[in-house]
Each structure stands twice: as structure tokens, then as C-alpha cells.
PDB file of N, CA and C in Angstrom:
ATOM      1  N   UNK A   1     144.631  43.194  85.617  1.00  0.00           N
ATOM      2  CA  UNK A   1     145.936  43.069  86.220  1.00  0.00           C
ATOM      3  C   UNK A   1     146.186  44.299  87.099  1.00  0.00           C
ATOM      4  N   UNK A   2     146.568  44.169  88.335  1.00  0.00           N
ATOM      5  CA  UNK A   2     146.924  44.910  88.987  1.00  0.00           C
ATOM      6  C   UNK A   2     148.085  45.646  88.840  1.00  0.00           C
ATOM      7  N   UNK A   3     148.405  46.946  88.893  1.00  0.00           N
ATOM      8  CA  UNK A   3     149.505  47.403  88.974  1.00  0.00           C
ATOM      9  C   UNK A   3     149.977  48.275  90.248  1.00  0.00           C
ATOM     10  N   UNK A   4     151.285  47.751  90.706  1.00  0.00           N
ATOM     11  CA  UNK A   4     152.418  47.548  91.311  1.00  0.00           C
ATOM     12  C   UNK A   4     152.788  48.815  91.067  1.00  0.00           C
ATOM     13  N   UNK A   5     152.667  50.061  92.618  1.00  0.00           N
ATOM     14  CA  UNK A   5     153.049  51.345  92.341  1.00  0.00           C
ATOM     15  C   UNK A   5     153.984  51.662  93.709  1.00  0.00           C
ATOM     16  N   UNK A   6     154.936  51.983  93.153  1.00  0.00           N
ATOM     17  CA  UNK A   6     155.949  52.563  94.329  1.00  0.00           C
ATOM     18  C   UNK A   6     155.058  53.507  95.392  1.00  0.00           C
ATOM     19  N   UNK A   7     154.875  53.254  96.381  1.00  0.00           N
ATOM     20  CA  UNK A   7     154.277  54.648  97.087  1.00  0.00           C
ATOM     21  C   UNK A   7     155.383  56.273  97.248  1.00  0.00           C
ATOM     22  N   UNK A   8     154.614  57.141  97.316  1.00  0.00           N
ATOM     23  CA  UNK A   8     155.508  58.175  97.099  1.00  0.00           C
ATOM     24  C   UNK A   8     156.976  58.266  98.220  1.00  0.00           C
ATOM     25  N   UNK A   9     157.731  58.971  98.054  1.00  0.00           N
ATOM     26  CA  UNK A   9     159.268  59.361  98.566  1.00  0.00           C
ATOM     27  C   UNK A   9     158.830  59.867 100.009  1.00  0.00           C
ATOM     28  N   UNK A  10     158.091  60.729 100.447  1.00  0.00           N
ATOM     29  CA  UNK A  10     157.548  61.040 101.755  1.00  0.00           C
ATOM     30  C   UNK A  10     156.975  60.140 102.389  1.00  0.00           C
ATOM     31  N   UNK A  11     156.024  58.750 101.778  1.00  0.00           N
ATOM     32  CA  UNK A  11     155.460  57.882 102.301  1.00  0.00           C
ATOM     33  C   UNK A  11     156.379  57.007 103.061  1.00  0.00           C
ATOM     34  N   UNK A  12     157.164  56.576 102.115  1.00  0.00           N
ATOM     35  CA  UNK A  12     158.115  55.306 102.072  1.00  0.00           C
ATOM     36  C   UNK A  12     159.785  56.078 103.378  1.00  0.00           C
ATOM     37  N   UNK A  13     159.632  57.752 103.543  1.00  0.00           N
ATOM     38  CA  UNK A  13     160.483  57.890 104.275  1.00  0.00           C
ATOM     39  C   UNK A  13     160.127  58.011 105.812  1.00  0.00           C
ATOM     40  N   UNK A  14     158.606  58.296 105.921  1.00  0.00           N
ATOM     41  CA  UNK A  14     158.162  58.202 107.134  1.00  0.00           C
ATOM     42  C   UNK A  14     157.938  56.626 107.631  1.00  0.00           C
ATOM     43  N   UNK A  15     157.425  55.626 106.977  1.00  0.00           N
ATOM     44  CA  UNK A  15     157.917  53.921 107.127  1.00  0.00           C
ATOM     45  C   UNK A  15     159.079  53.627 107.599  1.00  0.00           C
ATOM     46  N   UNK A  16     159.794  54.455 107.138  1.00  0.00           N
ATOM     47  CA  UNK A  16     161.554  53.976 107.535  1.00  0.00           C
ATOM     48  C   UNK A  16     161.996  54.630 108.395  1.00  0.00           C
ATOM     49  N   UNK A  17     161.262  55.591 109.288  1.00  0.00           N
ATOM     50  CA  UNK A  17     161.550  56.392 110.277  1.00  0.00           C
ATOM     51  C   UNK A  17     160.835  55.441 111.445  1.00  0.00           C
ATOM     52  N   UNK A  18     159.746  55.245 111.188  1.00  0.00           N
ATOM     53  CA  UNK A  18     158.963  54.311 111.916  1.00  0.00           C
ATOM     54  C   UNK A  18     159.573  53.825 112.364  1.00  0.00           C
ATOM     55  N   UNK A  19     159.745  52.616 111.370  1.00  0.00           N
ATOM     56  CA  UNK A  19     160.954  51.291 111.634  1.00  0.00           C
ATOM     57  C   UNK A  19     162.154  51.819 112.323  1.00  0.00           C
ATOM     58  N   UNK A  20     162.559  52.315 112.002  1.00  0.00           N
ATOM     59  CA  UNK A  20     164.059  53.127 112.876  1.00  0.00           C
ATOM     60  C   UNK A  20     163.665  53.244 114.364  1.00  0.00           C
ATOM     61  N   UNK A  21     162.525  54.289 115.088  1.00  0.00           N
ATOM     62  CA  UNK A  21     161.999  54.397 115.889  1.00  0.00           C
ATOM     63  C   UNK A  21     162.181  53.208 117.117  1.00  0.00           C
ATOM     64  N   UNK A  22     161.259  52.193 115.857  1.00  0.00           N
ATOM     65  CA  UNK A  22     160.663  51.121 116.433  1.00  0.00           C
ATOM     66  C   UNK A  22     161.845  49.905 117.097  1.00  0.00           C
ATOM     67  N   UNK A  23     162.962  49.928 116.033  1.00  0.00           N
ATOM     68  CA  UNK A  23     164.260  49.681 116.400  1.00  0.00           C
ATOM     69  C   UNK A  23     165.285  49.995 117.503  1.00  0.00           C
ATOM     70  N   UNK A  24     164.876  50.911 117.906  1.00  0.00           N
ATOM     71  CA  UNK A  24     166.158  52.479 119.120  1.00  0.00           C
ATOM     72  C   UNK A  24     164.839  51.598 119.948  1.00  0.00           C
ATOM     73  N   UNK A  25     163.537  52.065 119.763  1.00  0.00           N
ATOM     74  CA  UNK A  25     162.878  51.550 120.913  1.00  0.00           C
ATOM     75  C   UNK A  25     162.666  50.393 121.943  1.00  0.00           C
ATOM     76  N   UNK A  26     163.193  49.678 121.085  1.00  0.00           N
ATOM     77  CA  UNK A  26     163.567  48.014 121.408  1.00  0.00           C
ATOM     78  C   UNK A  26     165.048  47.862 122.751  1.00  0.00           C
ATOM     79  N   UNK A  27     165.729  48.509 121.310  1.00  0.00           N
ATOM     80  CA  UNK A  27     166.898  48.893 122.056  1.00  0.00           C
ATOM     81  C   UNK A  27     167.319  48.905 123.382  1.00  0.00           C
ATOM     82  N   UNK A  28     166.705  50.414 123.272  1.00  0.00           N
ATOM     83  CA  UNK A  28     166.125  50.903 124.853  1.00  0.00           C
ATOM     84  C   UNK A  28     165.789  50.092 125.985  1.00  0.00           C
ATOM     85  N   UNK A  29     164.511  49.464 125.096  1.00  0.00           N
ATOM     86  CA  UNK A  29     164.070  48.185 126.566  1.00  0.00           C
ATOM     87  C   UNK A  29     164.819  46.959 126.728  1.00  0.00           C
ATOM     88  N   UNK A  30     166.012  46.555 126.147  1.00  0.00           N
ATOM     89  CA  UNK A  30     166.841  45.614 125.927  1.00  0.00           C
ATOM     90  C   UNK A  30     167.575  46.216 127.602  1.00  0.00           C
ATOM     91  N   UNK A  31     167.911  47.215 127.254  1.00  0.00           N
ATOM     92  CA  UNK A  31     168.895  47.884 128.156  1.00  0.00           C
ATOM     93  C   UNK A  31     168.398  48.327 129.492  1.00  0.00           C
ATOM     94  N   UNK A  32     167.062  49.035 129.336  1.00  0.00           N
ATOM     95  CA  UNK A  32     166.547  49.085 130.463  1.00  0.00           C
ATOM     96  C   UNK A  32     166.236  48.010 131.311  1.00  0.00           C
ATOM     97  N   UNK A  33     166.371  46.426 130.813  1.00  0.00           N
ATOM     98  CA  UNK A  33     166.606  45.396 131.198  1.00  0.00           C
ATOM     99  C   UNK A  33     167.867  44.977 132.196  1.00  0.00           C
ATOM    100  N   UNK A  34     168.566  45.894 132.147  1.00  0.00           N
ATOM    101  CA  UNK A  34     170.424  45.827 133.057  1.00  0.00           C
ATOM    102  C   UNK A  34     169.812  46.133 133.845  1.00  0.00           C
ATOM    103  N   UNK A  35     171.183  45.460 135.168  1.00  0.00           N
ATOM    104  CA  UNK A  35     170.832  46.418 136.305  1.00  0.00           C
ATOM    105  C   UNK A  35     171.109  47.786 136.036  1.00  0.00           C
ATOM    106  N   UNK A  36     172.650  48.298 135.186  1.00  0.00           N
ATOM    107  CA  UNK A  36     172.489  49.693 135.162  1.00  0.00           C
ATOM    108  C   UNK A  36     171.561  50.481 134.274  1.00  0.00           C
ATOM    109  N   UNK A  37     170.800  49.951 133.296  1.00  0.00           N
ATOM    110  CA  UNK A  37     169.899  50.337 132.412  1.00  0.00           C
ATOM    111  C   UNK A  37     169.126  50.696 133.442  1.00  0.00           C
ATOM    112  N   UNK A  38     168.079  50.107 134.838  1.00  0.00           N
ATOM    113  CA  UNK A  38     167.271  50.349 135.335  1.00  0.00           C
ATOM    114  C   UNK A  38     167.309  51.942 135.892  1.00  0.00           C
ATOM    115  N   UNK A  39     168.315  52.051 136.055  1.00  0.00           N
ATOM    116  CA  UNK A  39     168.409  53.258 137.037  1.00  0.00           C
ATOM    117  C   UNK A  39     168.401  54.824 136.157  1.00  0.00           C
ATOM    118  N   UNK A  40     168.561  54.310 134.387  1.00  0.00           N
ATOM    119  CA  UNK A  40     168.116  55.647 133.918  1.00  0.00           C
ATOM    120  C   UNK A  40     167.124  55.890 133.049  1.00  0.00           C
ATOM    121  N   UNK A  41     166.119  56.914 133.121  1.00  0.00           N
ATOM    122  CA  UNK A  41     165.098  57.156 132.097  1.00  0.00           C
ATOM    123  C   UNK A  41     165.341  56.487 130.596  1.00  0.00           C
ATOM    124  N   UNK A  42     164.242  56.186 130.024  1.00  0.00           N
ATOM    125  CA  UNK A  42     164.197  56.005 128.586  1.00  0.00           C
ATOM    126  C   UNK A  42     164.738  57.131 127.934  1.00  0.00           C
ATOM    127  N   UNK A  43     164.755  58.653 128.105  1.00  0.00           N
ATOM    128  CA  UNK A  43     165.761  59.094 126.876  1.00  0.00           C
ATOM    129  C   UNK A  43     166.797  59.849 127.259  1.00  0.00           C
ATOM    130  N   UNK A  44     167.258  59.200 128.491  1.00  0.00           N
ATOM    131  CA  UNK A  44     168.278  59.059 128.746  1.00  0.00           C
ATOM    132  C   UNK A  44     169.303  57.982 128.024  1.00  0.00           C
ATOM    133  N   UNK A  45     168.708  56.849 128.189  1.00  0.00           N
ATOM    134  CA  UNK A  45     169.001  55.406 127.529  1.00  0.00           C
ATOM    135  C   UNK A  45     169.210  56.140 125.680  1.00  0.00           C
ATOM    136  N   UNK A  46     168.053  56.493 125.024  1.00  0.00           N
ATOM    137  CA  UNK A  46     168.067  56.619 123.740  1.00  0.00           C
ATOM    138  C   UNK A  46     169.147  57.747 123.275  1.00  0.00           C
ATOM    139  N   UNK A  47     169.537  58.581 123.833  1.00  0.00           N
ATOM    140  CA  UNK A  47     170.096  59.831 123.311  1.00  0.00           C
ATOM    141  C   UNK A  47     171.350  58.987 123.819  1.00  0.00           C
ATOM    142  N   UNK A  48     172.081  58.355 124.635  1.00  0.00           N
ATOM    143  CA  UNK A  48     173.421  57.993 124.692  1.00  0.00           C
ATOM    144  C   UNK A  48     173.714  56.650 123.904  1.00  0.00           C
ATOM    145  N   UNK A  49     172.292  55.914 123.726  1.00  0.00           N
ATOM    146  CA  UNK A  49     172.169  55.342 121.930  1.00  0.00           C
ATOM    147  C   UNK A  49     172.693  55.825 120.554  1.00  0.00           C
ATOM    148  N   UNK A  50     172.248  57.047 120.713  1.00  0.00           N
ATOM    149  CA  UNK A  50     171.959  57.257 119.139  1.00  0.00           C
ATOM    150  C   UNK A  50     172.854  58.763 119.575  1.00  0.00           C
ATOM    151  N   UNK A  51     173.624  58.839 120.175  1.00  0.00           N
ATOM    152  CA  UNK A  51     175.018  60.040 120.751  1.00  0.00           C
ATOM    153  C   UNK A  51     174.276  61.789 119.779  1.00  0.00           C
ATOM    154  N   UNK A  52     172.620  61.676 120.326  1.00  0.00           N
ATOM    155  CA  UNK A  52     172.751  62.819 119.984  1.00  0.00           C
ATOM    156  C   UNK A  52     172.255  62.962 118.547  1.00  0.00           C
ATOM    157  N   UNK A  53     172.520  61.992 117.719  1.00  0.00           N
ATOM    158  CA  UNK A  53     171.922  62.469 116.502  1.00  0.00           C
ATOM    159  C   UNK A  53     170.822  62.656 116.167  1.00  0.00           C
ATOM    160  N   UNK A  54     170.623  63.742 115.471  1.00  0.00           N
ATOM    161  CA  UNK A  54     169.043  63.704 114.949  1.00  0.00           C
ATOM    162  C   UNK A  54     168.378  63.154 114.004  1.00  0.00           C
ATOM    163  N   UNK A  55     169.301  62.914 113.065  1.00  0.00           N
ATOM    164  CA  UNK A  55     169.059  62.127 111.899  1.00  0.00           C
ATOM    165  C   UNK A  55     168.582  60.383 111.985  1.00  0.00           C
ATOM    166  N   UNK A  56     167.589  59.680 112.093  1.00  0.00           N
ATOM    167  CA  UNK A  56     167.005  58.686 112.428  1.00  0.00           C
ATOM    168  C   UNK A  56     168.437  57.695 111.632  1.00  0.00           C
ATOM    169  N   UNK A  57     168.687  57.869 110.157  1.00  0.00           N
ATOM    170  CA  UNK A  57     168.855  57.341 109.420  1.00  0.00           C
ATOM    171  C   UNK A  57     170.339  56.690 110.113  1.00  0.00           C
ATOM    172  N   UNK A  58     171.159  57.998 110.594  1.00  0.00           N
ATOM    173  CA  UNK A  58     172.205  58.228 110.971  1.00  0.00           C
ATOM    174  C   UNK A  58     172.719  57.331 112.265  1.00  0.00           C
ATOM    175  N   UNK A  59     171.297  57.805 113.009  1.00  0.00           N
ATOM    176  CA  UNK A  59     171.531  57.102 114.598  1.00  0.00           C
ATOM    177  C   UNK A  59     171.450  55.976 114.184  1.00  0.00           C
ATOM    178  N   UNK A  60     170.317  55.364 113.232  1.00  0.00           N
ATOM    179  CA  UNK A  60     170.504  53.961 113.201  1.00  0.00           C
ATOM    180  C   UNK A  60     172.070  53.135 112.743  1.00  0.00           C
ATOM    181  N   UNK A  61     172.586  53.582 111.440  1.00  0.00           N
ATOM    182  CA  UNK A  61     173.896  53.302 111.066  1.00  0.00           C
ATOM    183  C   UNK A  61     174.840  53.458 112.157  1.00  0.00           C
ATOM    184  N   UNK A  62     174.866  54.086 112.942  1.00  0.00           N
ATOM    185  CA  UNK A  62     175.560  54.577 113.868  1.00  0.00           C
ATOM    186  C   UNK A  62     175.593  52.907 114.977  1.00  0.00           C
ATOM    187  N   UNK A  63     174.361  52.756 115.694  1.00  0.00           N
ATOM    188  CA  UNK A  63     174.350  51.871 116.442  1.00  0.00           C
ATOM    189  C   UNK A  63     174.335  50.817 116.230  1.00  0.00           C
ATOM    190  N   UNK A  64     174.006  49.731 115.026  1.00  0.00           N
ATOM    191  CA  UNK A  64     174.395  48.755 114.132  1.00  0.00           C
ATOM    192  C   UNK A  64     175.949  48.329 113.790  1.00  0.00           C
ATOM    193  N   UNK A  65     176.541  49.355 113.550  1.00  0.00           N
ATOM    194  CA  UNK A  65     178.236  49.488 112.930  1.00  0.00           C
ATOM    195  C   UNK A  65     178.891  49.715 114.935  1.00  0.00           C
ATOM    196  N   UNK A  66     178.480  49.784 115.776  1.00  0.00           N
ATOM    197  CA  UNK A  66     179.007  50.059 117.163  1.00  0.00           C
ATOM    198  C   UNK A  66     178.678  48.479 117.624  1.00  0.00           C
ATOM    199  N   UNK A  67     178.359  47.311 117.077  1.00  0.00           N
ATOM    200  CA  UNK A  67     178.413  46.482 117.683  1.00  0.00           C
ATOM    201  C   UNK A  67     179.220  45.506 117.130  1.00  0.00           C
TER     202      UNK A  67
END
């Protein structure tokens, strides 16, 4: 029988940073899709996303709860 092991707290927080990432990144190209999206850089686009925060966790809650 196999056993079913949580991967460690550092593993499982860099996954969810990923995913976060991978999320804003989408984002981004959603927007860079506008006409006014076209006219500004990608982190330009991401930092007036995520207003600056550094916290992945944060920016994400942040832009989810803004729609």
C-alpha cells in the first residue's frame, strides 16, 4: 500500500506561487489584448494588477475580490 505524504511546507508554497504567477500572467495577456493594454509593457500591465504588492498571495486576493 502506498502511502499518501503531504509534500513539505516550502514545496507546496513554491506550487502556489507558481500558480499565482501563472494566474497575474494570464491576466496580463487578457489585457494586453485591449486596445489600451497594447500600448503598455507587461510589467507595466502586472504591477498596476497586483498595485505593487509583493506578496504573491496578497496580489492574488487582491485582484480576484476587485472584480
Amino acid at each position: 500500500m502506498a502511502i499518501n505524504r503531504t509534500p513539505p511546507l516550502d514545496e507546496r508554497i513554491a506550487n502556489i506561487r507558481a500558480d499565482i504567477d501563472a494566474f497575474i500572467d494570464a491576466r496580463v495577456a487578457e489585457i494586453r489584448k485591449t486596445p489600451a493594454g497594447k500600448e503598455l509593457p507587461d510589467t507595466v500591465v502586472r504591477r498596476s494588477l497586483t498595485h505593487g504588492i509583493g506578496c504573491q498571495c496578497a496580489a492574488y486576493l487582491n485582484i480576484i475580490n476587485s472584480n
